[in-house]
PDB file of N, CA and C in Angstrom:
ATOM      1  N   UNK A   1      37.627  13.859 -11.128  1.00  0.00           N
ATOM      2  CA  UNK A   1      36.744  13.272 -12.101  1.00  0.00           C
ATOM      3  C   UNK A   1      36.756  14.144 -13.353  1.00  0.00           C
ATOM      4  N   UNK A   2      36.837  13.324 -14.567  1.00  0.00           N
ATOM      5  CA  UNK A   2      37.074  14.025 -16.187  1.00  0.00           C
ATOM      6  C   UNK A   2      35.531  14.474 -16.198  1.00  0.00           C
ATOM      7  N   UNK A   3      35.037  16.009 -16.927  1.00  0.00           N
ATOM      8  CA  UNK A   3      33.945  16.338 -17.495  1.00  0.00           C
ATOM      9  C   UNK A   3      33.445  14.961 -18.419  1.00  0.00           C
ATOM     10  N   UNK A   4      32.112  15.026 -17.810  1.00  0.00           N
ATOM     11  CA  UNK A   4      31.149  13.793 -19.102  1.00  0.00           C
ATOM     12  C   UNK A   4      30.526  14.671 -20.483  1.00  0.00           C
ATOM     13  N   UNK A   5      30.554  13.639 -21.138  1.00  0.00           N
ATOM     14  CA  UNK A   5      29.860  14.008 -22.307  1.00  0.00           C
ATOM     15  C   UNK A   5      28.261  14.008 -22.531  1.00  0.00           C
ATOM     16  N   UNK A   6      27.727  14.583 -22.886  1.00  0.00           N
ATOM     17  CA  UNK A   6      26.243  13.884 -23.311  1.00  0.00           C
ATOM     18  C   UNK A   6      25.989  12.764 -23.983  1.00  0.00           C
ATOM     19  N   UNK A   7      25.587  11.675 -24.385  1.00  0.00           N
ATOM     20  CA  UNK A   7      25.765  10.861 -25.165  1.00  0.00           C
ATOM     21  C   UNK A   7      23.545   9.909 -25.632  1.00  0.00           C
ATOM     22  N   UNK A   8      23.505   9.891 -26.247  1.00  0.00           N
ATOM     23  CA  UNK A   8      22.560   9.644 -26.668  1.00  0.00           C
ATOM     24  C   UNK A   8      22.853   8.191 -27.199  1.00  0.00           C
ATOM     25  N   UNK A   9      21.577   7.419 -26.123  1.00  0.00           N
ATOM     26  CA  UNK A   9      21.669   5.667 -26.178  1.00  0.00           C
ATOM     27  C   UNK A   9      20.470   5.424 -27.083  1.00  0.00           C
ATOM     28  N   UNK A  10      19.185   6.352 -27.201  1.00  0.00           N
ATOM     29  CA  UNK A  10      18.323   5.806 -27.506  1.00  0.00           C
ATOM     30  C   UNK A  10      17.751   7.017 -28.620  1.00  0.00           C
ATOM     31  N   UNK A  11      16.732   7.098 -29.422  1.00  0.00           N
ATOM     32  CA  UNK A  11      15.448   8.226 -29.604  1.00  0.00           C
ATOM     33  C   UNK A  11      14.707   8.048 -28.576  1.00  0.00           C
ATOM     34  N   UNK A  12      14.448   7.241 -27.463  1.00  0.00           N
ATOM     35  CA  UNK A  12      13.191   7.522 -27.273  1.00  0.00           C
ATOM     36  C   UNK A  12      13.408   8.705 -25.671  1.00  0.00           C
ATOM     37  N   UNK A  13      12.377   9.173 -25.303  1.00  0.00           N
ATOM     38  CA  UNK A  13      12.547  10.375 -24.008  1.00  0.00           C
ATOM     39  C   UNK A  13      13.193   9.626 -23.010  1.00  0.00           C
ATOM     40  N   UNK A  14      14.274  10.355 -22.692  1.00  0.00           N
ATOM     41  CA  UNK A  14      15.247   9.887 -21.303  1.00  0.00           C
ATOM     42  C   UNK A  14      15.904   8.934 -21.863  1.00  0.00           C
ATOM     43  N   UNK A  15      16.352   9.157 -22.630  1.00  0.00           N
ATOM     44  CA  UNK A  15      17.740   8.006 -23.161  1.00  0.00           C
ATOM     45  C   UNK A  15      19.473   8.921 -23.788  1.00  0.00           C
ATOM     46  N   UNK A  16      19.378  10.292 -22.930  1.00  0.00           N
ATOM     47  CA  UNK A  16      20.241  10.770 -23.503  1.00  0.00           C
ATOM     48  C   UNK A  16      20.711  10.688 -21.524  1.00  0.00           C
ATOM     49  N   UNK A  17      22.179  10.377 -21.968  1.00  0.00           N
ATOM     50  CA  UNK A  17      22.718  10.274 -20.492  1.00  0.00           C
ATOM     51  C   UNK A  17      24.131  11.004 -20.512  1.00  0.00           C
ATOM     52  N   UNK A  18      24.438  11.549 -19.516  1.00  0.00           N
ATOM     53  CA  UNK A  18      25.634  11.825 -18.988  1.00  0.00           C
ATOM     54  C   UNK A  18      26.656  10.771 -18.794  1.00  0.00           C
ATOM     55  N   UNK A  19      28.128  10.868 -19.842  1.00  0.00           N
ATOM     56  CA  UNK A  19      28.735   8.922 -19.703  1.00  0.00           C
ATOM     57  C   UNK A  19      29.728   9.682 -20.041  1.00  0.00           C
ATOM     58  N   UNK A  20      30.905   8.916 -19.741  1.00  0.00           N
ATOM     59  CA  UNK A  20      32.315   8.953 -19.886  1.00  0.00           C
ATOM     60  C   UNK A  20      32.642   7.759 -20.823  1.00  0.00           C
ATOM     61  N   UNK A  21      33.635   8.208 -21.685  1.00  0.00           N
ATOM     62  CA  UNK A  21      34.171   7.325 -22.921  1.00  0.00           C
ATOM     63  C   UNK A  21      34.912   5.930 -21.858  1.00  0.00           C
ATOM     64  N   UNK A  22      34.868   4.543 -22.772  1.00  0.00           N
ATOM     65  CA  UNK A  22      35.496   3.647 -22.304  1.00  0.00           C
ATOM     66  C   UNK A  22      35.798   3.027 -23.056  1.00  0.00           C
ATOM     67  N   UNK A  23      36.515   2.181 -23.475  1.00  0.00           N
ATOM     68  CA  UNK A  23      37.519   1.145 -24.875  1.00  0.00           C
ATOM     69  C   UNK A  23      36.645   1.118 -26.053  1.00  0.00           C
ATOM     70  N   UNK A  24      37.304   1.312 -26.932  1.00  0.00           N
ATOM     71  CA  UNK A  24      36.397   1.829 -28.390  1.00  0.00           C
ATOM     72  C   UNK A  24      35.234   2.809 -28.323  1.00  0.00           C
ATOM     73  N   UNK A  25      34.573   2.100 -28.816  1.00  0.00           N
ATOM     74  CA  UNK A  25      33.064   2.933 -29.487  1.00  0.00           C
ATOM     75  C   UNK A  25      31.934   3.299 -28.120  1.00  0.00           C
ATOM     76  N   UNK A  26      32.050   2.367 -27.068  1.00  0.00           N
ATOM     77  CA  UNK A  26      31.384   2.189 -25.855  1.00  0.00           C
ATOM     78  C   UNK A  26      31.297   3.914 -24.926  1.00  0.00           C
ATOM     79  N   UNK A  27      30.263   3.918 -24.043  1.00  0.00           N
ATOM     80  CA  UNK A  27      30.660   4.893 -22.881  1.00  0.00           C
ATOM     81  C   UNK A  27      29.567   4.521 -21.875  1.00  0.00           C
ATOM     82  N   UNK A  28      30.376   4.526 -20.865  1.00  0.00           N
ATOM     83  CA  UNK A  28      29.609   4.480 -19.153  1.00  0.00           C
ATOM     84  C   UNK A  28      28.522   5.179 -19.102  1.00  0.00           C
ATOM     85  N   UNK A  29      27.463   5.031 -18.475  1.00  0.00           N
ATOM     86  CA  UNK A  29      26.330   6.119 -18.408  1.00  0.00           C
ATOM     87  C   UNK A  29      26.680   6.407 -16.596  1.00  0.00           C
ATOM     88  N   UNK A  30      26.730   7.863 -16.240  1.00  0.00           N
ATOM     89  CA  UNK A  30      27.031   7.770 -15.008  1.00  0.00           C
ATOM     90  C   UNK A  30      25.835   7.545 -14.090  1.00  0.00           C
ATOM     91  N   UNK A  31      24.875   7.559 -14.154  1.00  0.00           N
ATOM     92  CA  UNK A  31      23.282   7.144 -13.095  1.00  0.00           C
ATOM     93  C   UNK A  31      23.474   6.035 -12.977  1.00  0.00           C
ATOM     94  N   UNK A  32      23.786   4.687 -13.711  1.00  0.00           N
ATOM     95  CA  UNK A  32      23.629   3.465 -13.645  1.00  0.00           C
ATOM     96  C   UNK A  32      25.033   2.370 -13.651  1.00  0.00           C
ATOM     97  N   UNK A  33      25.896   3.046 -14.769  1.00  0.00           N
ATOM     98  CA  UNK A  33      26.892   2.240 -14.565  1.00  0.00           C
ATOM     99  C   UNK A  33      26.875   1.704 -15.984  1.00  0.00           C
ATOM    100  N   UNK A  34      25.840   1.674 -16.799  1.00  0.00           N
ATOM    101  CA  UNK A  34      25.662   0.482 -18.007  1.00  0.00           C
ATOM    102  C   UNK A  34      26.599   1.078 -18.889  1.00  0.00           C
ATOM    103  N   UNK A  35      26.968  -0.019 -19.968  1.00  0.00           N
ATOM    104  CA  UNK A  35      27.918   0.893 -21.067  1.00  0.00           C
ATOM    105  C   UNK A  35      26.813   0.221 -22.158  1.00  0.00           C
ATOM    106  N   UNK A  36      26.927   1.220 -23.078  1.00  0.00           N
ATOM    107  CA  UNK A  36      26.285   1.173 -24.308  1.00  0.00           C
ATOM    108  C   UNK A  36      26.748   2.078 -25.450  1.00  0.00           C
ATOM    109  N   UNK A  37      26.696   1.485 -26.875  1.00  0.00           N
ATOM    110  CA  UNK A  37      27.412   2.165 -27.851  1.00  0.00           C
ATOM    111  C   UNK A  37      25.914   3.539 -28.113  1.00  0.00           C
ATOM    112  N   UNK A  38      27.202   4.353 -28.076  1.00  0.00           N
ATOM    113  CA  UNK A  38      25.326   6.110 -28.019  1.00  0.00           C
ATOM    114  C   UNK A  38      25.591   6.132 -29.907  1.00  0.00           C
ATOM    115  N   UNK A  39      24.029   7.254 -30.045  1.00  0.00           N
ATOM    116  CA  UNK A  39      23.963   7.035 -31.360  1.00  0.00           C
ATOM    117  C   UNK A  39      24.395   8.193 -31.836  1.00  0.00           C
ATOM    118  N   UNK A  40      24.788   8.760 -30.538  1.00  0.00           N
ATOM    119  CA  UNK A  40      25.868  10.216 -31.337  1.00  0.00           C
ATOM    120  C   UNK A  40      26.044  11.030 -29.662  1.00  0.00           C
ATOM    121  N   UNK A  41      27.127  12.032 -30.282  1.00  0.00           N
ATOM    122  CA  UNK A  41      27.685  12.633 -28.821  1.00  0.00           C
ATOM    123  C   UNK A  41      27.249  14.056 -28.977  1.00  0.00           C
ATOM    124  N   UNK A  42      26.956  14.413 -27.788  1.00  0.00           N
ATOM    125  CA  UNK A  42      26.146  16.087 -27.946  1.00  0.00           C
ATOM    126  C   UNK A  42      27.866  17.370 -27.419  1.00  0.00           C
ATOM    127  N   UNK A  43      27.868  18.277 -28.309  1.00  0.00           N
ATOM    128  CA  UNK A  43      28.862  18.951 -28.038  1.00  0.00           C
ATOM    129  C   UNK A  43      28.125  19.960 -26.695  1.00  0.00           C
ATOM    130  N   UNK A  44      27.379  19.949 -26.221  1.00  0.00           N
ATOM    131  CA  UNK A  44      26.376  20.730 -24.700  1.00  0.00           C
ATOM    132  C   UNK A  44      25.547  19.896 -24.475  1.00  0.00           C
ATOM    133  N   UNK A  45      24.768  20.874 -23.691  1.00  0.00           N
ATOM    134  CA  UNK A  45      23.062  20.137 -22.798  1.00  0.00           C
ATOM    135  C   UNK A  45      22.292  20.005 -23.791  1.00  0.00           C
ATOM    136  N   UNK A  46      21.906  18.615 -23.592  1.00  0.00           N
ATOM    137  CA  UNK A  46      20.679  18.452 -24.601  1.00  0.00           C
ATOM    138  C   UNK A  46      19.665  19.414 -24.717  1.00  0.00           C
ATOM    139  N   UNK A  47      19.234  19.517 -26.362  1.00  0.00           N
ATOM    140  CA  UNK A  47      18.414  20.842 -26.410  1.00  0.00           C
ATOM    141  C   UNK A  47      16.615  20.747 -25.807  1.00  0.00           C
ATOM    142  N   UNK A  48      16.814  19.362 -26.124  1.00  0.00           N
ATOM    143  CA  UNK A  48      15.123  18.612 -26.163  1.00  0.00           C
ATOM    144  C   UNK A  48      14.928  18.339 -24.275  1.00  0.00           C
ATOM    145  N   UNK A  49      14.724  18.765 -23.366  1.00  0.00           N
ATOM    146  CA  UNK A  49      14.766  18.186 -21.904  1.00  0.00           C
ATOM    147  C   UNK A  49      14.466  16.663 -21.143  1.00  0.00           C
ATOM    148  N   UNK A  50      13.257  16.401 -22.352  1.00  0.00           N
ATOM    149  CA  UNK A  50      12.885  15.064 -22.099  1.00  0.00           C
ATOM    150  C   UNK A  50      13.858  14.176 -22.768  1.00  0.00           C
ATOM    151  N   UNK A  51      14.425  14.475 -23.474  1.00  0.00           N
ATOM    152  CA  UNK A  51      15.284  13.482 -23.900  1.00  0.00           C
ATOM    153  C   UNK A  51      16.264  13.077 -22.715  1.00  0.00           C
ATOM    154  N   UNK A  52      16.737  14.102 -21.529  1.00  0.00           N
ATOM    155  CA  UNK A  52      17.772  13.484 -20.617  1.00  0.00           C
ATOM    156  C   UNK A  52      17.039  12.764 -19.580  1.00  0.00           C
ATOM    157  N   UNK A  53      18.084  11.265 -19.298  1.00  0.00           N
ATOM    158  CA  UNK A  53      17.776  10.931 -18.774  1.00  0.00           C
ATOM    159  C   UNK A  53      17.281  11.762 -17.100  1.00  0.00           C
ATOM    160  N   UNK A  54      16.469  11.321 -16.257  1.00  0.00           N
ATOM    161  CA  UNK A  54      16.020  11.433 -15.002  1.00  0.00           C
ATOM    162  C   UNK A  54      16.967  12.010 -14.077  1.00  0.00           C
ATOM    163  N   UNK A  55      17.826  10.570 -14.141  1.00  0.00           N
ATOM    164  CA  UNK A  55      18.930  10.555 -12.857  1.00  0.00           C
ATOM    165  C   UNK A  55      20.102  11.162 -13.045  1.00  0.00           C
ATOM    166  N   UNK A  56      20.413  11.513 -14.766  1.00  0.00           N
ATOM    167  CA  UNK A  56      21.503  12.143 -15.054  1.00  0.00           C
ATOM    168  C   UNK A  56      21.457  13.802 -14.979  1.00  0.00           C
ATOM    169  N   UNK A  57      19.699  13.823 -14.984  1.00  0.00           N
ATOM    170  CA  UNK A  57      19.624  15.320 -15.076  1.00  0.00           C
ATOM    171  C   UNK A  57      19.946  15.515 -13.695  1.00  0.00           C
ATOM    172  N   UNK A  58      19.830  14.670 -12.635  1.00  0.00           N
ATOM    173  CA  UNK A  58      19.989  15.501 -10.865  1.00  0.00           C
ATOM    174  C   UNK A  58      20.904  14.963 -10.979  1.00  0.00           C
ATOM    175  N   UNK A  59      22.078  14.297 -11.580  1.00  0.00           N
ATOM    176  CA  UNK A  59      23.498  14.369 -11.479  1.00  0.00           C
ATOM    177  C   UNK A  59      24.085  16.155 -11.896  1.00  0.00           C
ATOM    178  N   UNK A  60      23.345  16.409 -13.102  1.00  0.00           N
ATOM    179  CA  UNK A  60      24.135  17.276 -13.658  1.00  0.00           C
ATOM    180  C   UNK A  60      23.654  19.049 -12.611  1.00  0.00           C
ATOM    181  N   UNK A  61      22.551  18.400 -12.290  1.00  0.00           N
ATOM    182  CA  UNK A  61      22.238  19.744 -10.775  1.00  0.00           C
ATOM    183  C   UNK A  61      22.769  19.809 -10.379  1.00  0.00           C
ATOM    184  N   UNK A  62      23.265  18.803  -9.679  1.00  0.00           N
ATOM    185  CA  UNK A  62      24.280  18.345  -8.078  1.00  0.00           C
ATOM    186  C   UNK A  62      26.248  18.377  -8.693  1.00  0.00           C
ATOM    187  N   UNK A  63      26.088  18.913  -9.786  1.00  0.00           N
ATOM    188  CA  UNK A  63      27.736  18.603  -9.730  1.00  0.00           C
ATOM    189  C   UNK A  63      28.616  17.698 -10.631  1.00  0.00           C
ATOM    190  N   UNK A  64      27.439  16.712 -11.392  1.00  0.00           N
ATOM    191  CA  UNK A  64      28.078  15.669 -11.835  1.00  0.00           C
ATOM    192  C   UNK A  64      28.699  14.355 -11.165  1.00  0.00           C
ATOM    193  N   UNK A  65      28.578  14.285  -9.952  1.00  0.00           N
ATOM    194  CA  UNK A  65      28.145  13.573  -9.201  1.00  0.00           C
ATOM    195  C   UNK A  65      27.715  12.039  -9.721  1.00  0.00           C
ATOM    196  N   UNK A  66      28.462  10.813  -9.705  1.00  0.00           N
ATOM    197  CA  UNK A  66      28.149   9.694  -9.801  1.00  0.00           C
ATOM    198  C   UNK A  66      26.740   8.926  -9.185  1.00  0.00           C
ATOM    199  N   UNK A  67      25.715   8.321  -9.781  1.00  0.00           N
ATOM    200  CA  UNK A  67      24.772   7.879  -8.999  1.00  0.00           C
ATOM    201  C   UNK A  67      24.795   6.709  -8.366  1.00  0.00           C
ATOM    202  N   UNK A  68      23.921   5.570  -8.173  1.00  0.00           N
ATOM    203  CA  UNK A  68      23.603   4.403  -7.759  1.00  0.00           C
ATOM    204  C   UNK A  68      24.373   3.611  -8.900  1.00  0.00           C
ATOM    205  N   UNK A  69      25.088   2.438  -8.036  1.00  0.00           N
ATOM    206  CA  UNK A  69      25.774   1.658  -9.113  1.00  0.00           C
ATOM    207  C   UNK A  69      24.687  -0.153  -8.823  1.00  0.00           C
TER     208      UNK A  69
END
């Protein structure tokens, strides 16, 4: 499995997810599966905590680790 990026879907808390790039502008969020265009890509760990998502943060505990599809 390729390292994920951070990727930020939303402003609002827990909308920054762990996702892998997919055809164009799009990226996978790995907790869920959804693709959504992010509103920018983080070069590390988000600085803000609440901003990551939930399920991506105990992905990124555990390994990076794919969640529930």
């Amino acid at each position: 499995m390729t390292a994920a990026t951070w990727y930020v879907a939303s402003l609002a808390d827990g909308q920054t997810h762990l996702a892998d790039r997919v055809e164009g502008a799009l990226v996978t969020a790995r907790c869920d599966s959804r693709q959504f265009k992010p509103l920018a890509a983080l070069a590390g760990t988000p600085p803000d905590q609440a901003q990551i998502c939930p399920a991506c943060r105990t992905a990124m505990m555990a390994g990076g680790r794919r969640g529930k599809r």
